[in-house]
C-alpha atoms as a PDB file:
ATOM      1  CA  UNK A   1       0.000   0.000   0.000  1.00  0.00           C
ATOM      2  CA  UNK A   2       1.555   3.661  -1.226  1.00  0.00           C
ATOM      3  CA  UNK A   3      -0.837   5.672   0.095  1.00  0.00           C
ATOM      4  CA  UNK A   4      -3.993   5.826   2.909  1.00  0.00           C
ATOM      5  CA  UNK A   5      -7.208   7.865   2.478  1.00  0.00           C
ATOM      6  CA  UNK A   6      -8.112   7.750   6.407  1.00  0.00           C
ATOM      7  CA  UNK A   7     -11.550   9.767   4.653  1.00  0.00           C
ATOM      8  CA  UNK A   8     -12.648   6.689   2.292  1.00  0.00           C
ATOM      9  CA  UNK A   9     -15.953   5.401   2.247  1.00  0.00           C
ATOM     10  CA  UNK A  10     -17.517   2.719   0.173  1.00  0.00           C
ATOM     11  CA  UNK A  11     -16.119   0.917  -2.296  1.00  0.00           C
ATOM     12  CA  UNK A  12     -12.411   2.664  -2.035  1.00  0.00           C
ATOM     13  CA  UNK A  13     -12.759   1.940   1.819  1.00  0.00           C
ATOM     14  CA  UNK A  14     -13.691  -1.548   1.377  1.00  0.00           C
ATOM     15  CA  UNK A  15     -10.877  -2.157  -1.294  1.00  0.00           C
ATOM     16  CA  UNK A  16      -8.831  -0.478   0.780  1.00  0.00           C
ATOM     17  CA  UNK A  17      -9.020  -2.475   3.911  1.00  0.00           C
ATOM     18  CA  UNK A  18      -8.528  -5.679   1.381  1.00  0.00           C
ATOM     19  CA  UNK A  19      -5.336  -4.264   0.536  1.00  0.00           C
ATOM     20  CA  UNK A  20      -4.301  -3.382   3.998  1.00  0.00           C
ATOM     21  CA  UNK A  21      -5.214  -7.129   5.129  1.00  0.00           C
ATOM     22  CA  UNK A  22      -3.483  -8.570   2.216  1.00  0.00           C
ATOM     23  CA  UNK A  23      -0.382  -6.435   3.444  1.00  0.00           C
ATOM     24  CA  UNK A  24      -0.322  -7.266   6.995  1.00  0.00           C
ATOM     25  CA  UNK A  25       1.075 -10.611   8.516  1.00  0.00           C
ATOM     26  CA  UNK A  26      -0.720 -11.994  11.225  1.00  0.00           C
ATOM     27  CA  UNK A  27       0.962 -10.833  15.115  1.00  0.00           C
ATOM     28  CA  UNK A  28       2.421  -8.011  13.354  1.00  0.00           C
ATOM     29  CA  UNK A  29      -0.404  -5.277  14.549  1.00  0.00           C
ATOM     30  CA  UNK A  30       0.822  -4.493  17.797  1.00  0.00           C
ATOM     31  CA  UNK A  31      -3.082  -3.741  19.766  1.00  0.00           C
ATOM     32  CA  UNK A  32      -4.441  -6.596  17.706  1.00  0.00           C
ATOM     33  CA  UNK A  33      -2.017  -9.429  17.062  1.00  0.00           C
ATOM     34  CA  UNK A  34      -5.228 -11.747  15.480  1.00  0.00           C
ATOM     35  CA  UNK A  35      -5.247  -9.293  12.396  1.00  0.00           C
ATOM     36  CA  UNK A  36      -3.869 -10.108   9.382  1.00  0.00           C
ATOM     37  CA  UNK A  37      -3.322 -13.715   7.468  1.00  0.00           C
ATOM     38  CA  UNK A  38      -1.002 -16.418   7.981  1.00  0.00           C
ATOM     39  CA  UNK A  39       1.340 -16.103   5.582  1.00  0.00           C
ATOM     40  CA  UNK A  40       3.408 -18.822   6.683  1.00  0.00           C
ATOM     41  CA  UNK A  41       4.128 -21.597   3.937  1.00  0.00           C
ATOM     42  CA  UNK A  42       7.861 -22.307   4.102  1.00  0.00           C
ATOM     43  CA  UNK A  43       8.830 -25.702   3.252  1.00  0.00           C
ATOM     44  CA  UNK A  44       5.251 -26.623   1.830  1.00  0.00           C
ATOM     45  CA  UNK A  45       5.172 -28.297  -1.865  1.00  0.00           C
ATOM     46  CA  UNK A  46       4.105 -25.084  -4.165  1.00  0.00           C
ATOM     47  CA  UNK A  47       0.084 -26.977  -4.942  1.00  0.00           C
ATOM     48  CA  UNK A  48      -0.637 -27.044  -1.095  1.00  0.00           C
ATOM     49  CA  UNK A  49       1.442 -23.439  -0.070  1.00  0.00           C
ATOM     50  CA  UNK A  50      -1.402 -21.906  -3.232  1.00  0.00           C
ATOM     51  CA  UNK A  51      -4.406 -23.362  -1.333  1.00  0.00           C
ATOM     52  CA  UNK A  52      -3.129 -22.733   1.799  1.00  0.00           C
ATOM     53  CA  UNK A  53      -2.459 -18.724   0.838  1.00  0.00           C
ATOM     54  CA  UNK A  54      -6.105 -19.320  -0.689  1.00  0.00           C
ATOM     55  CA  UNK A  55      -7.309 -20.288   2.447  1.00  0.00           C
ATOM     56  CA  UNK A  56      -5.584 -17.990   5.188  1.00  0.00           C
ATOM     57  CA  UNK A  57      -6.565 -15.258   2.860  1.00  0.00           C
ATOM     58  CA  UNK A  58      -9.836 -16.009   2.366  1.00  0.00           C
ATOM     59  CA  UNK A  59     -10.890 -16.330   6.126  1.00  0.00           C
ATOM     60  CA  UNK A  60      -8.861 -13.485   6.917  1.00  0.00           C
ATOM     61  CA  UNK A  61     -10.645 -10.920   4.663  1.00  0.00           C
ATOM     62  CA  UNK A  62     -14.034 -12.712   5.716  1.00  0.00           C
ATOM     63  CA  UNK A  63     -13.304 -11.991   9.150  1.00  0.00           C
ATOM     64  CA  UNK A  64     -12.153  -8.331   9.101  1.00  0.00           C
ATOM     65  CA  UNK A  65     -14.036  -6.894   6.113  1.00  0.00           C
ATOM     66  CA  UNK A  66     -17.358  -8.607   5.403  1.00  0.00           C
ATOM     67  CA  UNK A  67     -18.216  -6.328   2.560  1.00  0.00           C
ATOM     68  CA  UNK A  68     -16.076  -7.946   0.532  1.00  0.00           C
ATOM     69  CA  UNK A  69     -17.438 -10.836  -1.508  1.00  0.00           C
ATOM     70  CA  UNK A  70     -14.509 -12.683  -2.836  1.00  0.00           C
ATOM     71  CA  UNK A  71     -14.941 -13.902  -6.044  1.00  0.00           C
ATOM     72  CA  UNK A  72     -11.395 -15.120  -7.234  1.00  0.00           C
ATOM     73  CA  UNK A  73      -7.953 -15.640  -5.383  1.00  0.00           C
ATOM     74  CA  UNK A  74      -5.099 -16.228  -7.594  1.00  0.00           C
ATOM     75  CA  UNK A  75      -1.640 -17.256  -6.667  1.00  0.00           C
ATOM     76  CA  UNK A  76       1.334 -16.420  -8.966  1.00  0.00           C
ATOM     77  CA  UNK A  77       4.901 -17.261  -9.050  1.00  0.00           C
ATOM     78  CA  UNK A  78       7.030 -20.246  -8.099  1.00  0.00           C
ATOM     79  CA  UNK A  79       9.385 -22.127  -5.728  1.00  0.00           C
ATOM     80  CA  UNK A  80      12.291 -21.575  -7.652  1.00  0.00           C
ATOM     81  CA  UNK A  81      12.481 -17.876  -6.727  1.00  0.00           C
ATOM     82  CA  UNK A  82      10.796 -18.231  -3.469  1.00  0.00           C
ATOM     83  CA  UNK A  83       7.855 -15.649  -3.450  1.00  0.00           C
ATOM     84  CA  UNK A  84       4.110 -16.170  -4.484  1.00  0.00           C
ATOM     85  CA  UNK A  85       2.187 -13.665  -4.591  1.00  0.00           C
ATOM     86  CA  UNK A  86      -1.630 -13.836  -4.186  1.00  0.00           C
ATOM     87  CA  UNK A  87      -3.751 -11.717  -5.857  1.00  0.00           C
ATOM     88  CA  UNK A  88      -8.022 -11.575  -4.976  1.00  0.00           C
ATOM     89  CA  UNK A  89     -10.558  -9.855  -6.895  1.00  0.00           C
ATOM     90  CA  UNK A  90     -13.345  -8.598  -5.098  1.00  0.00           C
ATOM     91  CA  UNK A  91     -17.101  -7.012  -5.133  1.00  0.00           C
ATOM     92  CA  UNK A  92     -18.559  -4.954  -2.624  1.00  0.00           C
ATOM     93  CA  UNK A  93     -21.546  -5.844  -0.554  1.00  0.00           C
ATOM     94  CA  UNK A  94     -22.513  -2.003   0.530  1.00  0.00           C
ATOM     95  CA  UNK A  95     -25.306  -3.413   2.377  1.00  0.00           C
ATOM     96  CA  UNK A  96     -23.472  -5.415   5.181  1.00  0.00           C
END
């Protein structure tokens, strides 16, 4: 994340808070150390670390911003260089 609108409302604020939960690693929030996803998939054969990322993320953004209606996670890169990087598309529910 570059930049925060702290004003945001709506859609920006809901895609917003995706991005900030996407960004943050579970214990790392200091007042609220069950924020965030488990990001942890070291050692894990690259099929299971994808659904596992797919997973963590998933429940994460369920829990902490139930506007969001996920409606794909994909996960892209390899072992080989060591980083995958999810990415989720989203709608907004602005009725929740």
């Amino acid at each position: 994340m570059k930049n925060i609108n702290f004003g945001a409302t709506g859609v920006e604020e809901v895609l917003q808070n995706v991005a900030f939960i996407m960004a943050t690693e579970i214990m790392s929030c200091p007042l609220d150390r069950e924020f965030g996803w488990d990001m942890t998939v070291i050692d894990t054969p690259i099929n299971i670390a994808k659904a596992r990322i797919t997973a963590n993320l998933t429940a994460a953004i369920h829990k902490f911003e139930p506007r969001a209606i996920i409606e794909a996670v994909e996960v892209t890169g390899d072992g080989l260089d060591g980083r995958l990087k999810p990415k989720v598309k989203v709608s907004v529910n602005e009725s929740v």
